[in-house]
Structures are given as structure tokens and as C-alpha cells.
Protein backbone atom coordinates (compact mmCIF):
# COMPACT_ATOMS: atom_id res chain seq x y z
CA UNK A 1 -3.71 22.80 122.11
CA UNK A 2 -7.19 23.42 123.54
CA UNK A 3 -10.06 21.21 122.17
CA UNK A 4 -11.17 24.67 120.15
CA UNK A 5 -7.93 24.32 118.29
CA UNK A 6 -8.50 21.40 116.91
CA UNK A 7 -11.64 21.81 116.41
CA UNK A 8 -10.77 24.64 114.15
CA UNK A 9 -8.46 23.18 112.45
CA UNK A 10 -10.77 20.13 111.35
CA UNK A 11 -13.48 23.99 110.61
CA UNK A 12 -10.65 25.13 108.53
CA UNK A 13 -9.65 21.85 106.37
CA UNK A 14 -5.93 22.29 107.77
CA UNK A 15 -5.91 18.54 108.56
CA UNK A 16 -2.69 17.45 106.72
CA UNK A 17 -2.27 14.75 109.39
CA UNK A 18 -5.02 12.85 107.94
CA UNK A 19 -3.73 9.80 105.89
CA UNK A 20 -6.34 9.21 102.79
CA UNK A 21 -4.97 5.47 103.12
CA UNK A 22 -4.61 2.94 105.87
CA UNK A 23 -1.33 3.02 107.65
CA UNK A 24 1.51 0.75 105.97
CA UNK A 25 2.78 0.32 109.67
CA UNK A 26 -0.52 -0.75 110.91
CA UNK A 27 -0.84 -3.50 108.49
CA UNK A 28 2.57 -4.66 108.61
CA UNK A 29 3.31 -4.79 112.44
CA UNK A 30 -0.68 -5.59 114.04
CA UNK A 31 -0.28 -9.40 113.73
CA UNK A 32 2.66 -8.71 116.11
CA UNK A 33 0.93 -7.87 119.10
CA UNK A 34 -0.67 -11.54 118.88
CA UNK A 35 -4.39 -9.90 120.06
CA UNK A 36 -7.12 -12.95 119.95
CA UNK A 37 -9.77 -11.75 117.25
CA UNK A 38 -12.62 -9.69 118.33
CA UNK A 39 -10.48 -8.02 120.99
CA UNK A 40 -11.06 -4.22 121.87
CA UNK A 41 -8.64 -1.63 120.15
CA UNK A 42 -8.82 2.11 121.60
CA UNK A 43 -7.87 4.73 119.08
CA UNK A 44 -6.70 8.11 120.98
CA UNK A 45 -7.41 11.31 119.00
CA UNK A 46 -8.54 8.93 115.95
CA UNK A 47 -9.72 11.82 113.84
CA UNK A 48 -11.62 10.07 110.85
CA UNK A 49 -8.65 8.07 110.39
CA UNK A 50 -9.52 4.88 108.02
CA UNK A 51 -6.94 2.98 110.19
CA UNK A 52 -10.02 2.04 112.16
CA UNK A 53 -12.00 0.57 109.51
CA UNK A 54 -9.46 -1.86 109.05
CA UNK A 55 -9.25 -2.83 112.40
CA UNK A 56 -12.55 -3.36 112.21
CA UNK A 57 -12.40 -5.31 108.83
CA UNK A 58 -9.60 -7.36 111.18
CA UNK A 59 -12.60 -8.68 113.31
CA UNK A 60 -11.48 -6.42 116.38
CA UNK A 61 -13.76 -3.65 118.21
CA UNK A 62 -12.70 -0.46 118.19
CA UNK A 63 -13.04 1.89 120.65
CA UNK A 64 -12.17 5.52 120.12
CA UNK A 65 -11.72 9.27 121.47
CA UNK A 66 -12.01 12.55 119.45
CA UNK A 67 -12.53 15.85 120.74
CA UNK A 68 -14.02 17.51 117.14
CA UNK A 69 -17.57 16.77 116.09
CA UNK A 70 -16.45 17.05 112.38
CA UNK A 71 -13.97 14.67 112.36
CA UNK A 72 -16.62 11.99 113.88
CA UNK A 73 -19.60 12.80 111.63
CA UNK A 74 -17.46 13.12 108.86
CA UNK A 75 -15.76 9.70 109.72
CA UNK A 76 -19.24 7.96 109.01
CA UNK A 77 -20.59 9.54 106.13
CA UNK A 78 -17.70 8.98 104.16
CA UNK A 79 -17.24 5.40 104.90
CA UNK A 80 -21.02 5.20 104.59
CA UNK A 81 -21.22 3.66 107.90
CA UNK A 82 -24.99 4.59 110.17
CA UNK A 83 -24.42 4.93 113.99
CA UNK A 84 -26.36 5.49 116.69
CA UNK A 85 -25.97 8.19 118.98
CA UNK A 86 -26.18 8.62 122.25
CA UNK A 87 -25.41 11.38 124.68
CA UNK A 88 -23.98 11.91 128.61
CA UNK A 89 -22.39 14.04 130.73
CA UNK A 90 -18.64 13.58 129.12
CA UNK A 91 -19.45 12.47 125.75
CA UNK A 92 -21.30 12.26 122.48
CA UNK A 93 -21.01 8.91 121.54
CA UNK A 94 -21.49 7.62 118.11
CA UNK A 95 -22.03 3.74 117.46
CA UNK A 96 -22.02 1.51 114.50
CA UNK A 97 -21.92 -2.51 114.74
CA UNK A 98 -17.86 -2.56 115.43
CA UNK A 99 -16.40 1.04 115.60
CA UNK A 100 -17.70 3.46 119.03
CA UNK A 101 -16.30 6.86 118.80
CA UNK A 102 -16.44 8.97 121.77
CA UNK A 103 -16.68 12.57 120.77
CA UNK A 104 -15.22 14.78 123.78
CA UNK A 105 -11.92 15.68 125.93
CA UNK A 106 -9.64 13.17 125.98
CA UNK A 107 -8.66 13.77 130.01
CA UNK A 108 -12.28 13.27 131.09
CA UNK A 109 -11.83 9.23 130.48
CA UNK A 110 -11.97 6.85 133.05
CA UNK A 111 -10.93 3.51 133.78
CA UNK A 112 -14.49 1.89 133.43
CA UNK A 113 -14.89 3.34 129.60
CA UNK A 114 -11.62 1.28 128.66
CA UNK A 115 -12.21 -1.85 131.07
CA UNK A 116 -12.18 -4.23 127.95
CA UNK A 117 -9.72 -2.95 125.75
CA UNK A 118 -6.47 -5.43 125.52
CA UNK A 119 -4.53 -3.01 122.55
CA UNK A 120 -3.95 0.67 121.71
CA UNK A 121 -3.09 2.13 118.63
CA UNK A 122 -1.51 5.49 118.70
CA UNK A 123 -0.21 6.68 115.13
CA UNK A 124 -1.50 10.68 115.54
CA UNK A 125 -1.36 11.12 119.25
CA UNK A 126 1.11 11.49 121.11
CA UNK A 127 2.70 13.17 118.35
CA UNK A 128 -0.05 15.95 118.64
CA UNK A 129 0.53 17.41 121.56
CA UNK A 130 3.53 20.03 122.46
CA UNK A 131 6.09 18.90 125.06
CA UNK A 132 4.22 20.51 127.97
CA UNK A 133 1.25 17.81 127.56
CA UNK A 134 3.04 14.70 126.86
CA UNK A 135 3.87 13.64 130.30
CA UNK A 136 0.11 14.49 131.47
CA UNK A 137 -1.28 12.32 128.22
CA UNK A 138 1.17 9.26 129.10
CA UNK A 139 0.19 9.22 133.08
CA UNK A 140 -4.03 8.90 131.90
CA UNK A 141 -3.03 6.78 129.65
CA UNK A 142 -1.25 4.54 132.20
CA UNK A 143 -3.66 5.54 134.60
CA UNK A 144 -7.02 4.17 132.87
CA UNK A 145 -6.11 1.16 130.78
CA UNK A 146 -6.05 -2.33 131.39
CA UNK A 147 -3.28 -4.71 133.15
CA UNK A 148 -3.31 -6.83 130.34
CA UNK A 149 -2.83 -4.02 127.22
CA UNK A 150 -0.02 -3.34 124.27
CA UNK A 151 0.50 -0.21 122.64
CA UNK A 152 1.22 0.38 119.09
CA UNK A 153 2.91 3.56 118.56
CA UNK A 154 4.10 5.77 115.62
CA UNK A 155 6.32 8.43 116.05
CA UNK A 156 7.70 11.20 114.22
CA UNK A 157 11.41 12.64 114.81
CA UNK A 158 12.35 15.59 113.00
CA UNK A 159 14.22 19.45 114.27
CA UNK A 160 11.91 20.93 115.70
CA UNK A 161 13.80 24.24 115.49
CA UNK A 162 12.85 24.04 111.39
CA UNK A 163 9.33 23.19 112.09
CA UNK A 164 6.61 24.19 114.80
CA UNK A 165 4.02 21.45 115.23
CA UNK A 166 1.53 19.49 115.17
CA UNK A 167 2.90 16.98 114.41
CA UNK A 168 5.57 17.49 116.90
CA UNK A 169 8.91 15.49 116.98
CA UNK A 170 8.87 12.67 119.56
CA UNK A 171 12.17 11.08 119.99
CA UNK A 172 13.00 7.37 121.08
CA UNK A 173 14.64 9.16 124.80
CA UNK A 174 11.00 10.75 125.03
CA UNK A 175 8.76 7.79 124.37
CA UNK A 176 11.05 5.95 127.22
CA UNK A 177 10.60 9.12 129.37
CA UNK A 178 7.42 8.73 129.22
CA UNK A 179 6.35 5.17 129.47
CA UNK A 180 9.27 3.20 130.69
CA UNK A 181 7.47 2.90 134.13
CA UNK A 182 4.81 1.11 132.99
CA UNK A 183 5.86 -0.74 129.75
CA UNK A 184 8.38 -2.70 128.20
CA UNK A 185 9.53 -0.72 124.96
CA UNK A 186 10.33 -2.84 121.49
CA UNK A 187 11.30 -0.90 118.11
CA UNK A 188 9.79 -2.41 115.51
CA UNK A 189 10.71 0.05 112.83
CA UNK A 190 12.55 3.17 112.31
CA UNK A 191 12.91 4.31 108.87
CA UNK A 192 13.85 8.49 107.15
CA UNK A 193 10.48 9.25 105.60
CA UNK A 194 11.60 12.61 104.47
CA UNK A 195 11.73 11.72 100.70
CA UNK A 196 8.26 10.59 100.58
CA UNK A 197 7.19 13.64 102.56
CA UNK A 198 8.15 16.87 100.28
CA UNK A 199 5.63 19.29 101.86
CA UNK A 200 8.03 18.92 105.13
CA UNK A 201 11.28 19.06 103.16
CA UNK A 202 9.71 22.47 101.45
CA UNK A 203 9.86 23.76 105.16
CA UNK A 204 13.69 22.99 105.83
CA UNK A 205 13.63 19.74 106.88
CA UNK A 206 16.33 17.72 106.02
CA UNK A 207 15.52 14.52 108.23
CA UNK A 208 12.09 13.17 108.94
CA UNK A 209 12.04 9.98 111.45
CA UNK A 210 8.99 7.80 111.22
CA UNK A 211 9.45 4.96 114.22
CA UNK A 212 6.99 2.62 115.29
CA UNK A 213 7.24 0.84 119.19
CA UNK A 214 5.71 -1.77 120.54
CA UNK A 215 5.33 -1.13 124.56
CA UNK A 216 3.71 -3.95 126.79
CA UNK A 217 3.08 -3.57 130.10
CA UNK A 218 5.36 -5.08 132.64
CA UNK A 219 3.17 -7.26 134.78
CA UNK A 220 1.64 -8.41 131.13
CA UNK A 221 2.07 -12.27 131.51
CA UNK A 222 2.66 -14.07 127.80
CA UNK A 223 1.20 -17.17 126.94
């Protein structure tokens, strides 16, 4: 789970955790974390996921992580979308009018790059990383983002004694494990996806979980 593993994967067109389409989650369940328009969305390990354009077509800024150079570049050309880039220490980062994409390692974030952001969507995340990972991911995560920020998060749940990941299975005990600490956890949706999915049923699946969460921190004040 190195950044060169990803980065060949994205090298190798093995990237069958890329959705062509915009999530059917993301659509359904945004309006539910009631975010004013033109607030700041971060995107963890967004490869060139088209979930971002239409957060951006929402009126909302994204703001976004990914350690593979091809993913970004290839994010822009095919949406047709010019940037501007600009390089530091930590990142590449590529800029168009509403969507920044910070190309680089995930861990080297810092409070001050997120200091605006009031949502996160995770859908191909946490769900990336192997169990040994997960509890380092959820502490930055914690660690570097606002008082005043909701999470979005997909999940997958499957046996992971059928299947080696990525995508790994994440179960509801896990995501609780994890984040409990820090954030109120809602279940918006949990639903057997398996059907839909036959590439994972050709691998002995018999069960494929697809949940979505809503976690909001606990000092978050509503309005």
C-alpha cells in the first residue's frame, strides 16, 4: 500500500475502483448533510473520480488528495477542464476555477491545507487501505480537519477470506472503531450490491455490502 502501488496500478489500467458514473449515493444522500452552497468538500484519495465534478456542478469547492500523477492529469483532460499548476515541498497542486487537487502522500497534510473545509466525502478511501492503516488514516483525519465538519462515507462489507483487496471490507464495528471518538455515526443506507457487481461474485463472493454513514463531529453545534 505504498504510494508506488498505486501508482502502478493507475501505470497498469488495473483501476476497477473507478466508477465511469457519478455515485447514486452521492446524489441521493448530499442534500442531507445540509452544507450552505459554496462550502469546501475534501475528497481523500479522489482518483479521477467524476463524483467531484458534480460537487462542483453543486456550487461547492472541492478540495482533494491523490498520491498518482495519472489519475490527476488524467482527471482534467478528460473532463476537459485547464488548471494551473503549482508546485511545493509536499505537493503538486493542480487548480481549475472550483476543483484543487493535491497530488502527493496523503499523511503529509496538515491542518492549515483543510482550515476551510466544512464536509468530506469518502466513497474509495477508507476502503483502500488494509487493516493495518485504517486506524493511522482515521487519527489524521481527525487530527487535521475542522470543528465544524461531516463525513460522508461509503463502505464496502464483503469475506474477506474470498477476496484480497483493494477494496477491502470495512464493517459497521470498524467504522465505529475508528471514529466513534470524534463523531456521531448515522446509517443512511445499507443495501447487498452483489447482484449488480458480477466481476466480485465470479471471485466467490456470495455477499457484497455497500453502506453509506453519515458521521458529525460531536462538539458540531446544529442550527
Amino acid at each position: 500500500m505504498e504510494l508506488e502501488f498505486w501508482e502502478q496500478r493507475w501505470q497498469e489500467n488495473q483501476i476497477g475502483f473507478h466508477l465511469p458514473d457519478v455515485n447514486p449515493y452521492l446524489i441521493r444522500h448530499w442534500a442531507n448533510l445540509n452544507l450552505i452552497p459554496g462550502s469546501q468538500v475534501f475528497v481523500p484519495l479522489c482518483g479521477k473520480s467524476r463524483d467531484m465534478i458534480w460537487l462542483a456542478s453543486q456550487s461547492y469547492k472541492v478540495v482533494a488528495i491523490e498520491c498518482s500523477r495519472l489519475a490527476v492529469e488524467a482527471f482534467f483532460e478528460e473532463n476537459r477542464l485547464s488548471f494551473n499548476l503549482q508546485k511545493d515541498q509536499r505537493f503538486n497542486r493542480y487548480q481549475s476555477e472550483n476543483i484543487t487537487i493535491l497530488q502527493g502522500d496523503y499523511f503529509d497534510l496538515v491542518s492549515e491545507d483543510l482550515l476551510n473545509i466544512s464536509a468530506i466525502y469518502d466513497r474509495a478511501s477508507l476502503v483502500a487501505l488494509p487493516e493495518a492503516m485504517r486506524q493511522e488514516y482515521a487519527d489524521k483525519l481527525i487530527s487535521i480537519t475542522p470543528e465544524q465538519v461531516s463525513v460522508m462515507l461509503v463502505t464496502l462489507e464483503y469475506d474477506q477470506a474470498m477476496m484480497s483487496g483493494p477494496p477491502f471490507s470495512v464493517t459497521e464495528s470498524v467504522v465505529r472503531k475508528l471514529y466513534t471518538s470524534a463523531f456521531e455515526i448515522e446509517k443512511f443506507q445499507q443495501l447487498d450490491i452483489l447482484n449488480e457487481q458480477p466481476r466480485f461474485r465470479e471471485r466467490g463472493l456470495d455477499y457484497m455490502i455497500e453502506s453509506v454513514f453519515h458521521l458529525k463531529k460531536h462538539n458540531q453545534v446544529s442550527y
